[in-house]
PDB file of N, CA and C in Angstrom:
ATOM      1  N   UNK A   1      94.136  87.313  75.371  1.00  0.00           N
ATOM      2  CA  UNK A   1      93.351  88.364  76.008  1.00  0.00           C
ATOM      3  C   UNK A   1      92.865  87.945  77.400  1.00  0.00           C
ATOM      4  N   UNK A   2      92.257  86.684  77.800  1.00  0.00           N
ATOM      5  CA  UNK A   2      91.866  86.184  78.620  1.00  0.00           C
ATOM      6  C   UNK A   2      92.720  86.676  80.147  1.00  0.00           C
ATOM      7  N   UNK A   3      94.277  86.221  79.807  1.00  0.00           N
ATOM      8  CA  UNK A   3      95.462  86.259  80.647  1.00  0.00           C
ATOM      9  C   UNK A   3      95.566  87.547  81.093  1.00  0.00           C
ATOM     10  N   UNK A   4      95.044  88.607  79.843  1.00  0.00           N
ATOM     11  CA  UNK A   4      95.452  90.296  80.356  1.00  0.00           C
ATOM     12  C   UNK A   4      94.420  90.485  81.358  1.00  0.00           C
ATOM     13  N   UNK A   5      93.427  89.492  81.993  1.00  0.00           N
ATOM     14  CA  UNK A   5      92.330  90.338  82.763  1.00  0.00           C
ATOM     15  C   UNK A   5      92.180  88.789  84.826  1.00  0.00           C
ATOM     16  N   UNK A   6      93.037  87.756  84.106  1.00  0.00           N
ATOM     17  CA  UNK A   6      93.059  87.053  85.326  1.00  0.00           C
ATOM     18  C   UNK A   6      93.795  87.841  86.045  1.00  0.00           C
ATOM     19  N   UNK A   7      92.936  87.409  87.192  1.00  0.00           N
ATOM     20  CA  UNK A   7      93.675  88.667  88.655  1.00  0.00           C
ATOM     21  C   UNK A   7      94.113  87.285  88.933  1.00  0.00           C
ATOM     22  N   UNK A   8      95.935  87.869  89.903  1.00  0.00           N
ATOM     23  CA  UNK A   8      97.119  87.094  90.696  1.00  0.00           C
ATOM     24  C   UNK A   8      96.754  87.462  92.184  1.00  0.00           C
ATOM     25  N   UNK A   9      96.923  87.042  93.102  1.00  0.00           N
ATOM     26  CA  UNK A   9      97.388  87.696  94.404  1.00  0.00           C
ATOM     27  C   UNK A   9      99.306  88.017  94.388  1.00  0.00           C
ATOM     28  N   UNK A  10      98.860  89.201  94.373  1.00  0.00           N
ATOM     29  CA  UNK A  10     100.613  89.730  94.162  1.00  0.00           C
ATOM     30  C   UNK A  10     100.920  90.605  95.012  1.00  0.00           C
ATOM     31  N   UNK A  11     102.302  90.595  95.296  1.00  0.00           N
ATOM     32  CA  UNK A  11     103.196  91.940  96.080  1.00  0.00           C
ATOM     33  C   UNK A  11     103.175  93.005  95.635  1.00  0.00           C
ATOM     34  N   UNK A  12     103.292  94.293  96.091  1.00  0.00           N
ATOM     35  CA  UNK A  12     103.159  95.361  95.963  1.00  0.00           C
ATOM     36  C   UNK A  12     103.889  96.178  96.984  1.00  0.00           C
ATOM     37  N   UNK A  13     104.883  96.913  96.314  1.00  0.00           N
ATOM     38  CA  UNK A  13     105.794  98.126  97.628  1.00  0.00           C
ATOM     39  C   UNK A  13     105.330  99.577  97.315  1.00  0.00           C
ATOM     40  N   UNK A  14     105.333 100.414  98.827  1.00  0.00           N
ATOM     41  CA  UNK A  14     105.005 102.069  98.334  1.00  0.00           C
ATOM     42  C   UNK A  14     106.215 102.250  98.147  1.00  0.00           C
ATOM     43  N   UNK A  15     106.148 103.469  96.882  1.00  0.00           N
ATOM     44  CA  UNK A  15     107.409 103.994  96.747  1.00  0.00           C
ATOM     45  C   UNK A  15     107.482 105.542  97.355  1.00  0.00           C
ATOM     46  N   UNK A  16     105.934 105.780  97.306  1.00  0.00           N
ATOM     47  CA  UNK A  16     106.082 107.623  97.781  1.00  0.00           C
ATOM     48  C   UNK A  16     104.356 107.209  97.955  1.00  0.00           C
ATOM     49  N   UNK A  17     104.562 108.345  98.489  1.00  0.00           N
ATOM     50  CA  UNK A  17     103.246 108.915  98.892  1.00  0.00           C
ATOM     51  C   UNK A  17     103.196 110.393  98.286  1.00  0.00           C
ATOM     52  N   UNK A  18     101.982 110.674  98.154  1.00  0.00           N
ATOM     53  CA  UNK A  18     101.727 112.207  97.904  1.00  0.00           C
ATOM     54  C   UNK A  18     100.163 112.060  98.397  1.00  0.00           C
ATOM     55  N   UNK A  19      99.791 113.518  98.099  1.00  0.00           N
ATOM     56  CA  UNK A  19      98.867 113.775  99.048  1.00  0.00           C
ATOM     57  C   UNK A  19      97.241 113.475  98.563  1.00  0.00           C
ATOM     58  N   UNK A  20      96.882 112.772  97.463  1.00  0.00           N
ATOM     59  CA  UNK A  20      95.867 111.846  97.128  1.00  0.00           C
ATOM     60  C   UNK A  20      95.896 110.582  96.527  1.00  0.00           C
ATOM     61  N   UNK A  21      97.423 110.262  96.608  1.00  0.00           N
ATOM     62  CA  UNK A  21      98.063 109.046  95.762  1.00  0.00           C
ATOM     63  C   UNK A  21      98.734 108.391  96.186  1.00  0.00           C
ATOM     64  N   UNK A  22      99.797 106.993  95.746  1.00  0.00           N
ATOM     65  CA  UNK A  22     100.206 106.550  95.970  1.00  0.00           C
ATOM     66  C   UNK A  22     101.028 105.571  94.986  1.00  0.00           C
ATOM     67  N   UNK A  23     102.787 105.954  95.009  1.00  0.00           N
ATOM     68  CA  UNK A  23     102.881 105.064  93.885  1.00  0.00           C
ATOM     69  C   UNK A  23     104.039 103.738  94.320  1.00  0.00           C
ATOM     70  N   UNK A  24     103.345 103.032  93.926  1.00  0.00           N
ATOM     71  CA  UNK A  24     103.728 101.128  93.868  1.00  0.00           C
ATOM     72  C   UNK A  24     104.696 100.616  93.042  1.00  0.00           C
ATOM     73  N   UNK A  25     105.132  99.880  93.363  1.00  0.00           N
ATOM     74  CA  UNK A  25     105.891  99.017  92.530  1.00  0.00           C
ATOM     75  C   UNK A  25     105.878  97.861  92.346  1.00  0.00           C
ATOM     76  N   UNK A  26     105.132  96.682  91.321  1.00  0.00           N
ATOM     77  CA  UNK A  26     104.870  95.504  91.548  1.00  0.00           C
ATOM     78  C   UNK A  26     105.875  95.128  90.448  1.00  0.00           C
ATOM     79  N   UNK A  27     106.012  94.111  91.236  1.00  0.00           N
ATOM     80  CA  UNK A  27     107.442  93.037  90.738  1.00  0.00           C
ATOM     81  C   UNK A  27     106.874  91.761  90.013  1.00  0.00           C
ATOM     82  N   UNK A  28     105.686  91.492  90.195  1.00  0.00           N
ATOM     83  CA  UNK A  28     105.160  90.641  89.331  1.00  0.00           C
ATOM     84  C   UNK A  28     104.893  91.003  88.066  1.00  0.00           C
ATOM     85  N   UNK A  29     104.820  92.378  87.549  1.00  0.00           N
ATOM     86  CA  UNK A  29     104.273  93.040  86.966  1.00  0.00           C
ATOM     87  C   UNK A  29     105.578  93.340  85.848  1.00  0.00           C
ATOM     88  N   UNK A  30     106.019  94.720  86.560  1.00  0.00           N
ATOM     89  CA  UNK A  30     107.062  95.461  85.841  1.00  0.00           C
ATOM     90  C   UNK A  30     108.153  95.816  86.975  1.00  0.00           C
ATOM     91  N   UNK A  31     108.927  95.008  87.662  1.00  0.00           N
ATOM     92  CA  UNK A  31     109.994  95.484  88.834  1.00  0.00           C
ATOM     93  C   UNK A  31     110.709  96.761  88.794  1.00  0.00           C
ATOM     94  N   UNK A  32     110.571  97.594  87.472  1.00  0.00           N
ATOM     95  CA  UNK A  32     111.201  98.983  87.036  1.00  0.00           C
ATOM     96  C   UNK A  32     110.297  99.996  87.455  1.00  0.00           C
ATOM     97  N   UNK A  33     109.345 100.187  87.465  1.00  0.00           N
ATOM     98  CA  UNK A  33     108.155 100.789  86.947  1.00  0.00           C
ATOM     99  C   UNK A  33     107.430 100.992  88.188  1.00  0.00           C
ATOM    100  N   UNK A  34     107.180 102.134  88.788  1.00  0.00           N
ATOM    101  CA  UNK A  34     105.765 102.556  89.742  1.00  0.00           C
ATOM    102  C   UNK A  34     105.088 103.188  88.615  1.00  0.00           C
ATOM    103  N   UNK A  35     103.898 102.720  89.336  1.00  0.00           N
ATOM    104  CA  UNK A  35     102.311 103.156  89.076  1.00  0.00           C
ATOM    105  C   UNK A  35     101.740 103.988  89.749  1.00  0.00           C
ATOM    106  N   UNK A  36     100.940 104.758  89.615  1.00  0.00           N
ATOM    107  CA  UNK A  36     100.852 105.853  90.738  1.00  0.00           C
ATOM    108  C   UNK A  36      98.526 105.307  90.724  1.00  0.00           C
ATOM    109  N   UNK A  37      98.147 105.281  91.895  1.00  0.00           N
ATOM    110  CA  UNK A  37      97.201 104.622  92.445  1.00  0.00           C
ATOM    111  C   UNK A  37      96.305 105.942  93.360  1.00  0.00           C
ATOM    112  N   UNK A  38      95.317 105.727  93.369  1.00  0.00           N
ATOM    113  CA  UNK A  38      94.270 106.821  94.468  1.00  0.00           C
ATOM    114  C   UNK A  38      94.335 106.187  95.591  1.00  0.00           C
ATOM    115  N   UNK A  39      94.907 106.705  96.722  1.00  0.00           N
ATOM    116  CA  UNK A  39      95.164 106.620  98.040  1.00  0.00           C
ATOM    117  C   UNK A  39      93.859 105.822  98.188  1.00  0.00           C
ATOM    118  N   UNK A  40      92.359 106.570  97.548  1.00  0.00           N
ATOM    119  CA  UNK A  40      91.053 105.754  97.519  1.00  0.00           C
ATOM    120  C   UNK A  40      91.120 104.472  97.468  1.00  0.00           C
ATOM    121  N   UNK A  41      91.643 103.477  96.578  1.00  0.00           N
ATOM    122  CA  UNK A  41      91.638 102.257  95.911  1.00  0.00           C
ATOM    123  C   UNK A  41      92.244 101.263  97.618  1.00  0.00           C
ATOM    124  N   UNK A  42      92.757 101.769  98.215  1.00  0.00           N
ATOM    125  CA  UNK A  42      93.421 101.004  99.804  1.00  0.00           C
ATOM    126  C   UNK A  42      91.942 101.089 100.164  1.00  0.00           C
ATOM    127  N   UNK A  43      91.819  99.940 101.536  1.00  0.00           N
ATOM    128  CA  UNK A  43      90.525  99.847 102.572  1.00  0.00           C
ATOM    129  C   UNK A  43      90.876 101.007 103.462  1.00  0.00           C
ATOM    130  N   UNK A  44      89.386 101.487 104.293  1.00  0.00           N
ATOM    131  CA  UNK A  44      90.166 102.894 104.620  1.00  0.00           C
ATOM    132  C   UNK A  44      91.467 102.682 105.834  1.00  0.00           C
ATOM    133  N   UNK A  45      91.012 101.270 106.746  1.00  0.00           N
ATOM    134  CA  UNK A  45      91.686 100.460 108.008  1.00  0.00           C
ATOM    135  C   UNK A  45      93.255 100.669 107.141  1.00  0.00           C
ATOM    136  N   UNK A  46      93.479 100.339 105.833  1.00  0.00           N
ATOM    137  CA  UNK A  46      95.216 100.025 105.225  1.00  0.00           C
ATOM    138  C   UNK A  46      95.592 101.529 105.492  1.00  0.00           C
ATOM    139  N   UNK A  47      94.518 102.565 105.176  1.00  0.00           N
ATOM    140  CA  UNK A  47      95.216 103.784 104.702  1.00  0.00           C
ATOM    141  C   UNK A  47      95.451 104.857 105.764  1.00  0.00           C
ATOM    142  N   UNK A  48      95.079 104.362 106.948  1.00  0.00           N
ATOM    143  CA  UNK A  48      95.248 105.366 108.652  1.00  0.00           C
ATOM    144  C   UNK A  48      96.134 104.517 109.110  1.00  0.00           C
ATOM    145  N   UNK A  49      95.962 102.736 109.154  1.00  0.00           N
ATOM    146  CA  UNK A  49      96.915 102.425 110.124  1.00  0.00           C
ATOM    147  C   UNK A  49      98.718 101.992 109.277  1.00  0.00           C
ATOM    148  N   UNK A  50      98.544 101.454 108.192  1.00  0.00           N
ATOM    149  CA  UNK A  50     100.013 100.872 106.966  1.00  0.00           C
ATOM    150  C   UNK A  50     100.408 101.476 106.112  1.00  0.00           C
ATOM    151  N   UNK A  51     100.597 102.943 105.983  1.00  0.00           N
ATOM    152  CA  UNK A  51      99.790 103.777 104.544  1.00  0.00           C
ATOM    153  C   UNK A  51     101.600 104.785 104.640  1.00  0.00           C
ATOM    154  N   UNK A  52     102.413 103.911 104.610  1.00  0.00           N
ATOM    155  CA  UNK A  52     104.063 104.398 104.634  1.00  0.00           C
ATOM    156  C   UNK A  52     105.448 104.178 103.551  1.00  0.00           C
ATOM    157  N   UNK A  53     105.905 104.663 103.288  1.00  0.00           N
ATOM    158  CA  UNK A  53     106.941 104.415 102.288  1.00  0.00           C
ATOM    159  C   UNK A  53     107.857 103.017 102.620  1.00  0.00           C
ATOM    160  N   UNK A  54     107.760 101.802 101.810  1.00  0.00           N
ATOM    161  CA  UNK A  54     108.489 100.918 102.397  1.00  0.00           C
ATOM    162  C   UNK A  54     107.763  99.557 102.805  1.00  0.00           C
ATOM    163  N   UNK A  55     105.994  99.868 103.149  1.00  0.00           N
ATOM    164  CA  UNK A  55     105.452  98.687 103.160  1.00  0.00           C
ATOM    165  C   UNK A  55     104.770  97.877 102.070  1.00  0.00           C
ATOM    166  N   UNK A  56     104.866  97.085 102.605  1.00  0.00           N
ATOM    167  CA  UNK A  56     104.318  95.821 101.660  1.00  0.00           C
ATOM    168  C   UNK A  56     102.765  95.838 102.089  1.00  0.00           C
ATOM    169  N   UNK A  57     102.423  94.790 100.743  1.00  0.00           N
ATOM    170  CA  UNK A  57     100.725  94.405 100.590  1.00  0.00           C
ATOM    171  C   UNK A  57     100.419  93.559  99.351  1.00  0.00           C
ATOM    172  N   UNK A  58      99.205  92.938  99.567  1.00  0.00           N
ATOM    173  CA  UNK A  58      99.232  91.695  98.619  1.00  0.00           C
ATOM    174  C   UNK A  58      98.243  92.342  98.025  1.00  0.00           C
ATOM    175  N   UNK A  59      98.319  92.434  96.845  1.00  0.00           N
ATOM    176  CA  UNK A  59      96.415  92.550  95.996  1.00  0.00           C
ATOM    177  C   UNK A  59      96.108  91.895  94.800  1.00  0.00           C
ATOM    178  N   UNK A  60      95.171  91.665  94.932  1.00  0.00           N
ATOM    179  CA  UNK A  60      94.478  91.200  93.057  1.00  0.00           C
ATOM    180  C   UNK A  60      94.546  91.854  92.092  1.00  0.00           C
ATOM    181  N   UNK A  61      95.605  91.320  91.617  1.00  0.00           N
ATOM    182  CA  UNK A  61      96.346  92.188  90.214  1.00  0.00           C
ATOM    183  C   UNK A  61      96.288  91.476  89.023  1.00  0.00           C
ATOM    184  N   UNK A  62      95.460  91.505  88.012  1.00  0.00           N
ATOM    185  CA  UNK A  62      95.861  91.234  86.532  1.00  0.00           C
ATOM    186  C   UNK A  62      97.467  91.828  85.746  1.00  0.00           C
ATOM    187  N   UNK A  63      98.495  90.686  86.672  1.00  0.00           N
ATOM    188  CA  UNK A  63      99.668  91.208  85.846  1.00  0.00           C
ATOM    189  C   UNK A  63      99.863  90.583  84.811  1.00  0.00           C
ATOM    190  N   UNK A  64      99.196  89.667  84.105  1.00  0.00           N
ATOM    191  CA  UNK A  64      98.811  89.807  82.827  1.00  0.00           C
ATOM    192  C   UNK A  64      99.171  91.241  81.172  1.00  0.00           C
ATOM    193  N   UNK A  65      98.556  92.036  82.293  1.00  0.00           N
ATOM    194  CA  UNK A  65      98.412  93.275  81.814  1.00  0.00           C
ATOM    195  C   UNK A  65      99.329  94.093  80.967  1.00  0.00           C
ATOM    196  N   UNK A  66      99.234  94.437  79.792  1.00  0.00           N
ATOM    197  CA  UNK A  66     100.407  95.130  78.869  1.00  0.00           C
ATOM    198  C   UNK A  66     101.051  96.425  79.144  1.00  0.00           C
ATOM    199  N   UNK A  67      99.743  97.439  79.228  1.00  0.00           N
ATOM    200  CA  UNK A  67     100.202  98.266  80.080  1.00  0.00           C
ATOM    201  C   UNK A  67      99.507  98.934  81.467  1.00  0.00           C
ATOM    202  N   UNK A  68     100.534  99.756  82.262  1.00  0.00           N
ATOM    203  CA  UNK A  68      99.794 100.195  83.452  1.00  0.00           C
ATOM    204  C   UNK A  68      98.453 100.613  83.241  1.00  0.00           C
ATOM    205  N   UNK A  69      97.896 101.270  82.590  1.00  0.00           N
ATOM    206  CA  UNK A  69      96.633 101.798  82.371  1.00  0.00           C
ATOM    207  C   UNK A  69      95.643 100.195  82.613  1.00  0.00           C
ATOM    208  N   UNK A  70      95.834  99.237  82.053  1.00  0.00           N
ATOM    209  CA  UNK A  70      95.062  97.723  81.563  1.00  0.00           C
ATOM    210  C   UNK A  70      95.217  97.463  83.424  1.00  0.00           C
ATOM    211  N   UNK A  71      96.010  97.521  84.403  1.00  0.00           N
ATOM    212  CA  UNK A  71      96.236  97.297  85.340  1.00  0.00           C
ATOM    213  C   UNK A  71      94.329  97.853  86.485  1.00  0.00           C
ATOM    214  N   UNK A  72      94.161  95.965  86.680  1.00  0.00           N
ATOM    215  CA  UNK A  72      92.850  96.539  87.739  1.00  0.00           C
ATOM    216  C   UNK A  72      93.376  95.944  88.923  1.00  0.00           C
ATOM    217  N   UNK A  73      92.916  96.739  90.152  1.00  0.00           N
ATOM    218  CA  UNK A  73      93.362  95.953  91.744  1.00  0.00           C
ATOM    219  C   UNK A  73      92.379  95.780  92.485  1.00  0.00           C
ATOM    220  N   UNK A  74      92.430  94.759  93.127  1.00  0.00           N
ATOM    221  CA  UNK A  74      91.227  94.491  94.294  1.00  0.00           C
ATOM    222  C   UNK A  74      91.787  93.625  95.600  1.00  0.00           C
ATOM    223  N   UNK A  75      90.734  93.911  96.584  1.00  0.00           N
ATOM    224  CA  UNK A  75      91.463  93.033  98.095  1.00  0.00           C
ATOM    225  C   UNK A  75      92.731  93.132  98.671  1.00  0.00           C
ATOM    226  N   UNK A  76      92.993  94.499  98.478  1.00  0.00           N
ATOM    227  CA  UNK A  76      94.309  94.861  99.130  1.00  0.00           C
ATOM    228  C   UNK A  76      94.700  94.147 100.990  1.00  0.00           C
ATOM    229  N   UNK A  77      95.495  93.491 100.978  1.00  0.00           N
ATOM    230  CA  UNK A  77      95.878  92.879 102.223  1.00  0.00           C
ATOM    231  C   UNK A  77      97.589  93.530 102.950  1.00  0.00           C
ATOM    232  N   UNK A  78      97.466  93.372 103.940  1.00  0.00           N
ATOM    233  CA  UNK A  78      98.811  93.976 104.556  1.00  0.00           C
ATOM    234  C   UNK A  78      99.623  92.522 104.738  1.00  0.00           C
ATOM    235  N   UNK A  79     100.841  93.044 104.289  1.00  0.00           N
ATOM    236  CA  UNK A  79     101.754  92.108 104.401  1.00  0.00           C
ATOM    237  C   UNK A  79     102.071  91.537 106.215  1.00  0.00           C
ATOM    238  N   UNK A  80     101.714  90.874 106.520  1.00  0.00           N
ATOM    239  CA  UNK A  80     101.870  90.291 108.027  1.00  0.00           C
ATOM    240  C   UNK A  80     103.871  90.332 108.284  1.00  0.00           C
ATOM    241  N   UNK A  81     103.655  90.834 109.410  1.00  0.00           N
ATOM    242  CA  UNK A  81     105.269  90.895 109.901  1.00  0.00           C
ATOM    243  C   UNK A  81     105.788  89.620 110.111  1.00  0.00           C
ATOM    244  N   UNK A  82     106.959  89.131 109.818  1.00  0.00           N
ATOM    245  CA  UNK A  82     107.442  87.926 110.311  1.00  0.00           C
ATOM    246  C   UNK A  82     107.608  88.086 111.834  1.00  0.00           C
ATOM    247  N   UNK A  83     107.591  86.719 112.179  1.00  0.00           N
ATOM    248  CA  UNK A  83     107.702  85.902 113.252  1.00  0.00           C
ATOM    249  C   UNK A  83     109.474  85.605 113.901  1.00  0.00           C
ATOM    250  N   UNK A  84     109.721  86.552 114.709  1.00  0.00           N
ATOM    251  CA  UNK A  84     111.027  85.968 115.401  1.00  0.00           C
ATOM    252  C   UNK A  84     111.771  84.481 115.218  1.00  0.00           C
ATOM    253  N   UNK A  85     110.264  83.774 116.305  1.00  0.00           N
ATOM    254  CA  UNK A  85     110.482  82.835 116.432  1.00  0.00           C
ATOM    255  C   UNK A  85     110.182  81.652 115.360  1.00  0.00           C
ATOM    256  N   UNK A  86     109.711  81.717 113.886  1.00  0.00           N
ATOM    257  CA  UNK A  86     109.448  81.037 113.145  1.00  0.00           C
ATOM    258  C   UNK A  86     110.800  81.160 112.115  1.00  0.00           C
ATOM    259  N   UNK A  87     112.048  81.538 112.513  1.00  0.00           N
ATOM    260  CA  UNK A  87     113.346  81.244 111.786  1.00  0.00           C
ATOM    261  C   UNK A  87     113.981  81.526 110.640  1.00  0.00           C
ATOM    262  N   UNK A  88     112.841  82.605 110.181  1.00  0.00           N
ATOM    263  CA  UNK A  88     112.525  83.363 108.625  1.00  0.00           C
ATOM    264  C   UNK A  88     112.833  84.582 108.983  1.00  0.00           C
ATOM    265  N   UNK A  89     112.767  85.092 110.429  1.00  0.00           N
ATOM    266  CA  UNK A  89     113.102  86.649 110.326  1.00  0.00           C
ATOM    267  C   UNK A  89     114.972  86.619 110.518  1.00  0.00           C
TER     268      UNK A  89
END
């Protein structure tokens, strides 16, 4: 039980948007499977300026979790763009 409630810092992709929601796909989690999320749950800075089909973001995820419903998130972060010059892009 313990494991179903430790939060990870994990990846997270939008898959769609709609017009009070937002649904994800975490690969730590269930790589099949979006979750659909309240546009609310983003900082408001993620949700005017990164808030697009396709980006990434890190959050505190109990993927632990059995099912989506058991799923809590916190500290949503934007995935930082790679670096040209650091040999990874």
């Amino acid at each position: 039980m313990a494991n179903t409630r430790k939060l990870h810092r994990t990846l997270l992709r939008i898959e769609d948007i709609g017009q009070d929601t937002i649904d994800v796909i975490i690969p730590g989690w269930n790589p099949h499977r979006a979750i659909r999320l309240p546009k609310s749950l983003l900082p408001r800075s993620v949700r005017r300026s990164y808030l697009k089909r396709g980006e990434r973001f890190f959050a505190q995820i109990n993927i632990g979790a059995e099912k989506a419903s058991e799923l809590y998130f916190k500290d949503f972060e934007v995935v930082p763009e790679l670096d040209s010059d650091d040999e990874l892009a």
